[in-house]
Structure formats: structure tokens, C-alpha cells
Protein backbone atom coordinates (compact mmCIF):
# COMPACT_ATOMS: atom_id res chain seq x y z
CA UNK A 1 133.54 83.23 81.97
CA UNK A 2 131.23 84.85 84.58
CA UNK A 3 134.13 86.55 86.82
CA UNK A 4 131.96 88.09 88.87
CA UNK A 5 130.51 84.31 90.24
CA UNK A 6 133.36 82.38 88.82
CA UNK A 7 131.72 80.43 86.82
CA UNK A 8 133.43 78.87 83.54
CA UNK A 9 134.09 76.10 81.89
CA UNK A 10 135.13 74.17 84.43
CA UNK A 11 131.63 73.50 85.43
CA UNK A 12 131.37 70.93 82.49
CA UNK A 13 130.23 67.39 83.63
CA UNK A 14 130.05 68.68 86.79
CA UNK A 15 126.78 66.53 88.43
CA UNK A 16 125.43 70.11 89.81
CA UNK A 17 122.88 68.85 92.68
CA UNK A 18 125.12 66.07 94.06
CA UNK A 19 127.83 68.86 94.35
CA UNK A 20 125.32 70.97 95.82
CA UNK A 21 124.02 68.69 98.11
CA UNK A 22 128.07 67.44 99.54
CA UNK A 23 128.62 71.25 99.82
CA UNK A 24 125.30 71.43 101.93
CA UNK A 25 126.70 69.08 104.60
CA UNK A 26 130.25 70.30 104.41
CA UNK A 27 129.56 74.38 105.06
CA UNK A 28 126.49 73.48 107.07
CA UNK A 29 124.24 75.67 104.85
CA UNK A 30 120.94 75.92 104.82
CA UNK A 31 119.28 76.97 100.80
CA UNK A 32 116.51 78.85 100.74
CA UNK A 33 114.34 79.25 97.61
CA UNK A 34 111.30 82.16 96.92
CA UNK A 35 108.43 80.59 95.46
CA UNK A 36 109.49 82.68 91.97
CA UNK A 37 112.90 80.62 91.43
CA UNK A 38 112.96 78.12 88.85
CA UNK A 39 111.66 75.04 89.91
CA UNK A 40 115.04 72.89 89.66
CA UNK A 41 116.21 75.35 92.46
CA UNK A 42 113.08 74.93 94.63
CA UNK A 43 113.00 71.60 94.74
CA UNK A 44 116.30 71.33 96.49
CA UNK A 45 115.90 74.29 98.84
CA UNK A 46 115.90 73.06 102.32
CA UNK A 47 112.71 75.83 102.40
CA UNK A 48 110.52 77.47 99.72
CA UNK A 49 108.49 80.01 100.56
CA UNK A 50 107.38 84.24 100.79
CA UNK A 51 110.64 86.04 101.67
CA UNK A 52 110.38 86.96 105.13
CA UNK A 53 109.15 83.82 106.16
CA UNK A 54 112.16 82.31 104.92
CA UNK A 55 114.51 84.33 106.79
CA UNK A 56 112.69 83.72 109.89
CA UNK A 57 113.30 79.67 109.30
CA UNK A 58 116.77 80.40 108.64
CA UNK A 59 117.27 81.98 111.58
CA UNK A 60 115.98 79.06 113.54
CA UNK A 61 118.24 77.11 112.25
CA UNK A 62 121.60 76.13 113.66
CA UNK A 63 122.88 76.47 110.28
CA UNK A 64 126.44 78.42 109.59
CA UNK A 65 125.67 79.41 105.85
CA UNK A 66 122.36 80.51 103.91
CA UNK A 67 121.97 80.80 100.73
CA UNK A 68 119.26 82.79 99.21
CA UNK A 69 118.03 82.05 95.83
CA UNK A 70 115.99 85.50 95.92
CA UNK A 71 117.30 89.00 95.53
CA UNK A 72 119.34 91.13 97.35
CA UNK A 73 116.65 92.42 99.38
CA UNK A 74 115.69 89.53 100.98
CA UNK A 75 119.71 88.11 101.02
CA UNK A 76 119.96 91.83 103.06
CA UNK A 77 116.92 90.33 105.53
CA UNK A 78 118.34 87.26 106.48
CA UNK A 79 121.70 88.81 107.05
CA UNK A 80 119.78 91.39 109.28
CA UNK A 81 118.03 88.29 111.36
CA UNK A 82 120.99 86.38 111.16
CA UNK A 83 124.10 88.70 111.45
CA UNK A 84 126.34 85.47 112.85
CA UNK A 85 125.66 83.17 109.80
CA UNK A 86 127.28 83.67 106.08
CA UNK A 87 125.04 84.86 103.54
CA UNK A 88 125.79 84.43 100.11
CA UNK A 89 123.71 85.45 97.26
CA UNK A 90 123.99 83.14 93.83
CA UNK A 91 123.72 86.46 91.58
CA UNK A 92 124.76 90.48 93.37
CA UNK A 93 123.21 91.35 90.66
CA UNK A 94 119.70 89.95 91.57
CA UNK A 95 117.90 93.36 92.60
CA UNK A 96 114.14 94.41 92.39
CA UNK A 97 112.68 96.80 90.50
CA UNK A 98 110.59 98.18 93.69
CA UNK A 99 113.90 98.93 95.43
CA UNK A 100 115.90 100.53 92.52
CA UNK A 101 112.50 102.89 92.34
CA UNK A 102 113.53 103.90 95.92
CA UNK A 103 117.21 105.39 96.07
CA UNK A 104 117.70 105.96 99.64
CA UNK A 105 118.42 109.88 99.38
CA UNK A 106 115.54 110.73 97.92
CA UNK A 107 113.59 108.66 99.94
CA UNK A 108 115.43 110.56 102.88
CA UNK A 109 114.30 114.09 101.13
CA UNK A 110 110.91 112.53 100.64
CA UNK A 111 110.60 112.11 104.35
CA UNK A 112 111.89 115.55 105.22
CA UNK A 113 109.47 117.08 103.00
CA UNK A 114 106.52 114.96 105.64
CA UNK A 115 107.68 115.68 109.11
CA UNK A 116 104.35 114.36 109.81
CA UNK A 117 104.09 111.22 108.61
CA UNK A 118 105.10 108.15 109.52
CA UNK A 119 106.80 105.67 107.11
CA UNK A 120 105.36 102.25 106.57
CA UNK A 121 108.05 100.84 103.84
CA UNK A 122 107.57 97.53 102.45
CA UNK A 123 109.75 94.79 102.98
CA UNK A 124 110.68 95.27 99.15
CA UNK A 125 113.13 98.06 99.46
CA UNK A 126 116.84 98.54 100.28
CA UNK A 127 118.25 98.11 104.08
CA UNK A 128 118.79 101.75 103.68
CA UNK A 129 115.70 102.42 103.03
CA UNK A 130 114.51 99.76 105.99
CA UNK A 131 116.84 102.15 108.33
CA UNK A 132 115.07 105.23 107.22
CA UNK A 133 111.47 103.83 107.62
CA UNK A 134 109.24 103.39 110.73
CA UNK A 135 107.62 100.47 110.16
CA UNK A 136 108.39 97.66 107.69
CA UNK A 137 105.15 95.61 106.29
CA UNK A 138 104.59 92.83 103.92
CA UNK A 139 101.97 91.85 101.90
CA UNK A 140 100.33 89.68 104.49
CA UNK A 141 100.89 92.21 107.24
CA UNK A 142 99.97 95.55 106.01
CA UNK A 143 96.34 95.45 106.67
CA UNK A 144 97.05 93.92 110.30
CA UNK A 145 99.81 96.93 110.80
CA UNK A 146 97.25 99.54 109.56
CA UNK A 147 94.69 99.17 111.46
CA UNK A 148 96.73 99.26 115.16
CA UNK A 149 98.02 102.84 113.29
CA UNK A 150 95.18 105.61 114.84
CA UNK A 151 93.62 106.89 111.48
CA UNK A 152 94.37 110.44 112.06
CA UNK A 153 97.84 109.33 111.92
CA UNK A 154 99.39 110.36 108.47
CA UNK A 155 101.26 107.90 106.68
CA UNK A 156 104.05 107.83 103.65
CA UNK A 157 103.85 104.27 101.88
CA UNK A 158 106.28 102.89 99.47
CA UNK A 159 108.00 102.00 97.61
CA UNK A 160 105.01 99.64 95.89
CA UNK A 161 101.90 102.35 94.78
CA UNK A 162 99.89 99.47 93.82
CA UNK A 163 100.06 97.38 97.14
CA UNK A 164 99.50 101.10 98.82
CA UNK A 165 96.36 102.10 96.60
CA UNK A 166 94.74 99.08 97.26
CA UNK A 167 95.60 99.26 101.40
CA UNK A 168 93.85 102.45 100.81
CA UNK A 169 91.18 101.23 98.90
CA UNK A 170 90.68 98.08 101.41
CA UNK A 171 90.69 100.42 104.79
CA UNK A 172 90.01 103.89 103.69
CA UNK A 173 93.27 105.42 104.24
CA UNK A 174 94.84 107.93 102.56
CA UNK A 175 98.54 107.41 102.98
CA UNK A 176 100.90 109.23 100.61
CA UNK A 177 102.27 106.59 98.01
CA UNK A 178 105.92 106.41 96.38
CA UNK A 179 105.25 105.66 92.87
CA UNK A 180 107.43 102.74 92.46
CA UNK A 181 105.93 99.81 91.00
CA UNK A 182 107.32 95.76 90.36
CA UNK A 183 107.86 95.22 86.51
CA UNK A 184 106.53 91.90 86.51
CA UNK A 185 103.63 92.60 87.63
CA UNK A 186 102.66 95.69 86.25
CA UNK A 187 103.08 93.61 82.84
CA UNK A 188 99.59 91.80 83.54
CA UNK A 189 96.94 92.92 80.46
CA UNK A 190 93.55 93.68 81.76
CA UNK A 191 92.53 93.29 78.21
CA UNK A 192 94.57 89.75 77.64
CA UNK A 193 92.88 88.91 81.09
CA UNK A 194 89.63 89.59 80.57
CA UNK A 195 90.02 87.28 77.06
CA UNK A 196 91.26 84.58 79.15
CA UNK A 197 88.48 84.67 81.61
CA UNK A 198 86.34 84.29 78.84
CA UNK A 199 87.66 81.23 77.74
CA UNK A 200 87.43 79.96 81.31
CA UNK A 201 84.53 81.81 82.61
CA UNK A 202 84.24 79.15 85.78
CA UNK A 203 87.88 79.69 86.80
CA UNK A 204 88.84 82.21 89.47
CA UNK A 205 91.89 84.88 89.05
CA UNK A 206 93.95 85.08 91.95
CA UNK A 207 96.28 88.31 91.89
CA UNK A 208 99.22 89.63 94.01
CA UNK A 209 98.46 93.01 95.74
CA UNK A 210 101.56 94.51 93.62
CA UNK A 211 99.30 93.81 90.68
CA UNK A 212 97.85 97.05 88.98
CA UNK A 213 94.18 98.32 89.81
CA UNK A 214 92.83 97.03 86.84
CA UNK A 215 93.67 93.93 87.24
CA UNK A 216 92.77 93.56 90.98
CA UNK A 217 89.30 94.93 89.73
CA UNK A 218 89.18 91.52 88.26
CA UNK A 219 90.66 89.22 90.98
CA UNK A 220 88.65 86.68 93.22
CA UNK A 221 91.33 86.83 95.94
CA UNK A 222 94.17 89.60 96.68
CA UNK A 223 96.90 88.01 98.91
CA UNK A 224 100.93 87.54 99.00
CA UNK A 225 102.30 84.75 97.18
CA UNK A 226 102.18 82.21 100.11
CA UNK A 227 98.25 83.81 100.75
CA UNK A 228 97.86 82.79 96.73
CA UNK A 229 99.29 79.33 97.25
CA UNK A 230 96.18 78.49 100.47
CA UNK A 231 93.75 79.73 98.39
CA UNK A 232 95.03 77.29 95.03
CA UNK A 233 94.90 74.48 97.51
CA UNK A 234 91.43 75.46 98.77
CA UNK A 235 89.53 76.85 95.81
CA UNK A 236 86.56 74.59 95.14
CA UNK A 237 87.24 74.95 91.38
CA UNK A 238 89.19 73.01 88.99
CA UNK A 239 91.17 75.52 87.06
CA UNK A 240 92.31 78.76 88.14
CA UNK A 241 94.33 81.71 86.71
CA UNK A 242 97.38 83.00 88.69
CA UNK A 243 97.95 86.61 88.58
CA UNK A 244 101.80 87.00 90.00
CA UNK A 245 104.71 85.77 89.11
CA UNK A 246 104.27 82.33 86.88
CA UNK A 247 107.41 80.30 88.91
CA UNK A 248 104.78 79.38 91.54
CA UNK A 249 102.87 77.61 89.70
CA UNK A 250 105.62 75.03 89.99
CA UNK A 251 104.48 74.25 93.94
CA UNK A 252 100.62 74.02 93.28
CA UNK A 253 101.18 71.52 90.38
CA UNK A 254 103.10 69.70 93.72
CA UNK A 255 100.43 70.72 96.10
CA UNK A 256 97.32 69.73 94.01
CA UNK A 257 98.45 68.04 90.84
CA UNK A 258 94.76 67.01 89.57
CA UNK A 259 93.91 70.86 89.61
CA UNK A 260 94.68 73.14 86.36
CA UNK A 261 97.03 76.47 86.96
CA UNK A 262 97.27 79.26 83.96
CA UNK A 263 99.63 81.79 84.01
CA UNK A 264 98.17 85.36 83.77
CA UNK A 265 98.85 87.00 80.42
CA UNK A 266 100.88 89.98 79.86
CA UNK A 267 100.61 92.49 76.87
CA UNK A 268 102.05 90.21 74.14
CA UNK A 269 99.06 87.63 74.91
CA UNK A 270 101.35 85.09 77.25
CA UNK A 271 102.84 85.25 80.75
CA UNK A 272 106.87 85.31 79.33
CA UNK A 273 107.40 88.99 80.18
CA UNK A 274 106.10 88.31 83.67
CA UNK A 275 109.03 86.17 84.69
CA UNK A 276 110.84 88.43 86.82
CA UNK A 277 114.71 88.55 85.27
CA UNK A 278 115.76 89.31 88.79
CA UNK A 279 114.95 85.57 90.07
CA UNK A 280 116.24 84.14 86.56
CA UNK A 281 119.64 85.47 87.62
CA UNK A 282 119.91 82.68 89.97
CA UNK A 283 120.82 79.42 88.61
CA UNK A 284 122.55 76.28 90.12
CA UNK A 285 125.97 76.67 88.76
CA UNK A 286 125.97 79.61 90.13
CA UNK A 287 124.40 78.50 94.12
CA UNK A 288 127.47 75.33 93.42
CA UNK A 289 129.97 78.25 92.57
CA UNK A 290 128.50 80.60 96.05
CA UNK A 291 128.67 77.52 98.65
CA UNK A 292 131.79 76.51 97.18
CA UNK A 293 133.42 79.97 97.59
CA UNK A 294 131.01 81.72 100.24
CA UNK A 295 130.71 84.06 97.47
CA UNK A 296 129.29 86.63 96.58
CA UNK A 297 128.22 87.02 100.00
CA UNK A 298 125.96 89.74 102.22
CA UNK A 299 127.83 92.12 104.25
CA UNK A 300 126.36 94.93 106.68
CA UNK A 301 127.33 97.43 108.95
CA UNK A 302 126.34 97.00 112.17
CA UNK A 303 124.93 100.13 112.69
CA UNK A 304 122.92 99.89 109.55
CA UNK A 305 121.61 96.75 110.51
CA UNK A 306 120.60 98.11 114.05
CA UNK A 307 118.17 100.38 112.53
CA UNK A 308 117.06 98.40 109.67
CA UNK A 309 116.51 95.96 112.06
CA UNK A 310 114.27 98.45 114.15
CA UNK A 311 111.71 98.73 111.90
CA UNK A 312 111.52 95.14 111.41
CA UNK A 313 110.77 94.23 114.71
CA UNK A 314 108.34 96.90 114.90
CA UNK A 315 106.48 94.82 111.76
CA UNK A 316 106.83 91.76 113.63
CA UNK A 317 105.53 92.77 117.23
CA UNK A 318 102.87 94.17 115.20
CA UNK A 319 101.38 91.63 113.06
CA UNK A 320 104.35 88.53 114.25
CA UNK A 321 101.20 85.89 113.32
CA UNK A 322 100.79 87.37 109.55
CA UNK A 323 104.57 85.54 108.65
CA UNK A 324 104.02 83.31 105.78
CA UNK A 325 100.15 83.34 106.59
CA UNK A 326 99.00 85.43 103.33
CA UNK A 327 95.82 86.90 105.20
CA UNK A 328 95.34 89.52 103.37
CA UNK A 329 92.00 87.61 102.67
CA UNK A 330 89.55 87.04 99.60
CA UNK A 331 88.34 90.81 99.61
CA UNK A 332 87.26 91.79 95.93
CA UNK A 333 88.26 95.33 95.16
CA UNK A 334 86.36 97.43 92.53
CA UNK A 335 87.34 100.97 91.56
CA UNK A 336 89.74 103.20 92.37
């Protein structure tokens, strides 16, 4: 038994979604899903989609519960949008590498070291760490933030070096980069790529700015996941080879079924390391067991929310249009 969600045997027979669904109406919950949960739990989310975006439909809502089938970071965002509505979590345990490469006190040192800089943190990090930063970005936004930043303004990015190299590559900045990076996709192969390509040499790569350089060297379009999703749905092609996490692939078989989607490879030759274990925490037994009990559910000081929530809003007067937009645009990046 899984004591932590409560989950034993007593789950057996148990008709999972039309539990789910009876537990929807009676809490008045709304589900969320990211577009890198399994597909069984996207396709009864109430809303599938890039994190923030999410959290900002949520909060629309008149909804008394969300859950988040996502990690704690983005459980933590919803909470800070939503501080009157339960938020429950399927899995605690659902983290991100990205924020456990960013402890909060040695971010704090980090900072004190660079009275100078400004922090633009992105949205993949801790609420601490939100609290401690200046200006949260995501994906979609970072470009749009950085250029209303004057450019003799010095910057600290983290925790993601790869999304910060290539804002620096893409603008010209120099900020100063934490040197965290997001397991799944720093498993990508340039080599296993660049084998694949050649067996599809008409098919575009698409690639999540988290990706490493050398696979961004190869990309036809850099953008968030939601940014990657337009561009399957647009792409004059037939086939076309998804660089991020291989879940998503799930809603452009929906979007555009007669189109082909392959999953980048990593190392090993196949995309199976690049499933982020984070996400595969989540499952439905354990969303039935969190609506049923309102557990294991998201709880922040207020005062901690106050200032995580200050650098939020500072994202979001900045670049409020970028939400679930993924503009980071088609831009081809060679180099370092």
C-alpha cells in the first residue's frame, strides 16, 4: 500500500474515471493536465495545456478544488493564483529536476554574490525561489520580458542554462546562467538525431528551448510545448520529429491525426529515457484517491505567496499576451 496517497487494494474493480468524474461534480473540482501526462489523464482533464496557462484557467474558474496532474511547481502556481481554492497534487513527490538544481539558499548566496543583477527565474523553480527572484519568465515569455529589460542591465538567469544560453544566443545578452538543466531533455542524442533525420530527411525537428545546444543547432522551430503543438498543426509537412517530452505527442495525433509524429531519440537509440518520471508519478488511482481525500494537497504561507506572487505579476504585466501562446517563434539557432 502507497500510505503516502492511500492507495491499496481497495482500489480493485473500482471503475476509476466514472469515480473520477462523480467526485468532479461532488467537490466542484476542476483537473488540470500538462501536455506531458499520460494520455488516459489528459483526456479527462477539464484543461490540457503549458503550465502557467493552466493555472490562469483555473483561476477563472468558479471551481472550489484543482487538481494538478503536473509537479509541484506548477501545483505551487495555481495555489499562488488561487490561494481560496484546494489544491491537491496526485503524487508530493512529483518534483522537477530544474527546481531540485536550485535549493533556495544557495540561490539566495548566488544573488548576494550579484548585487547587480537582476533575477529573471523561470517559472520552473521552487516558490522560494519565485520569492527570491525579480522577474519570473516562461518559455514563451522570456524573449518578450528581455527585450523591455535596458541591455546594460545585468541579469542572473536560472535555474534552466539551456533555455538561458539560447535567450542569449537569440538577443545577444549575456546574462549569468545557473547551471541547472531538465533531465529529460538533456537526454536527446545529437548523434541518434541526426540518424533519424536521415531517415526522414523531409521531416522537420521541433525542439523545446530546455533542449541542449546541440540539439537546437538542429531544430526547425524553438518554442514551449504549447508553441510546439501550433507549429505540428501548421507545418506544411507530413511527418515531423518532436524534440521534448514524447507525452505530447498524444494531443497532435488528436489535433491532426493524418499527420506522422516521432519521438526524438535519446542515447540508447529511442525516446524511453525522455519520459520525464516526474509526470509518470501521476496516475488515476492516485487523482481518484486526491479528490476523494483533498489529499495530498498545496499549502502556502501567505507571506511566501505575497512575494512569489510579486514576481509573477511582474512576468505577466510584462509579456500577459505570451500565456499559452508559444511565440518564441521559428528562429533557427546555430552555434554557441
Amino acid at each position: 500500500m502507497d500510505a503516502r496517497n492511500g492507495i491499496g487494494g481497495t482500489l480493485t474493480g473500482v471503475d476509476l474515471r466514472a469515480e473520477i468524474d462523480r467526485l468532479r461534480k461532488e467537490r466542484n473540482a476542476v483537473i488540470l493536465a500538462h501536455y506531458y501526462q499520460k494520455p488516459e489523464l489528459q483526456d479527462l482533464a477539464d484543461f490540457v495545456g503549458d503550465s502557467l496557462d493552466l493555472s490562469k484557467k483555473a483561476a477563472e474558474t468558479d471551481a472550489d478544488v484543482i487538481a494538478f496532474c503536473g509537479v509541484r511547481f506548477m501545483a505551487e502556481v495555481a495555489k499562488i493564483l488561487s490561494p481560496d481554492k484546494i489544491v491537491v497534487l496526485p503524487d508530493m513527490d512529483a518534483g522537477c529536476s530544474l527546481e531540485d538544481s536550485c535549493p533556495p539558499e544557495q540561490f539566495a548566496a548566488f544573488r548576494a554574490q550579484h548585487p547587480d543583477h537582476i533575477a529573471l527565474t523561470y517559472i520552473n523553480s521552487s516558490i522560494e525561489v519565485k520569492a527570491l527572484s525579480d522577474i519570473i519568465v516562461t518559455s514563451s515569455s522570456a524573449e518578450k520580458i528581455l527585450s523591455q529589460i535596458p541591455a546594460d542591465q545585468k541579469i542572473i538567469f536560472g535555474p534552466d542554462k539551456h533555455l538561458g544560453g539560447y535567450m542569449n544566443r537569440k538577443t545577444g545578452r549575456d546574462m549569468l546562467l545557473w547551471p541547472g538543466v531538465c533531465i529529460v531533455h538533456e537526454a536527446f542524442s545529437e548523434t541518434e538525431l541526426l540518424k533519424l533525420k536521415a531517415q526522414h530527411p523531409d521531416a522537420p525537428v521541433a525542439a523545446h528551448p530546455e533542449c541542449p545546444p546541440h540539439v537546437l543547432d538542429h531544430a526547425d522551430y524553438v518554442g514551449s510545448t504549447s508553441g510546439i503543438l501550433n507549429f505540428a498543426k501548421t507545418f506544411p509537412g507530413d511527418t515531423l520529429i518532436v524534440a521534448t517530452e514524447p507525452h505530447i505527442i498524444h494531443q497532435m495525433e488528436k489535433a491532426v491525426p493524418e499527420k506522422s509524429f516521432i519521438g526524438a531519440p535519446g542515447a540508447d537509440g529511442n525516446c524511453n529515457c525522455n519520459i520525464c518520471p516526474y509526470m509518470a508519478l501521476n496516475t488515476m488511482e492516485k487523482l481518484y484517491v486526491a479528490l476523494r481525500d483533498l489529499e495530498p494537497r498545496i499549502e502556502i504561507e501567505e507571506g511566501l505567496r505575497l512575494r512569489a506572487k510579486t514576481s509573477l505579476d511582474r512576468m505577466l504585466a510584462l509579456a500577459s499576451g505570451t500565456v499559452g501562446m508559444g511565440d518564441l517563434g521559428p528562429m533557427k539557432v546555430t552555434g554557441d
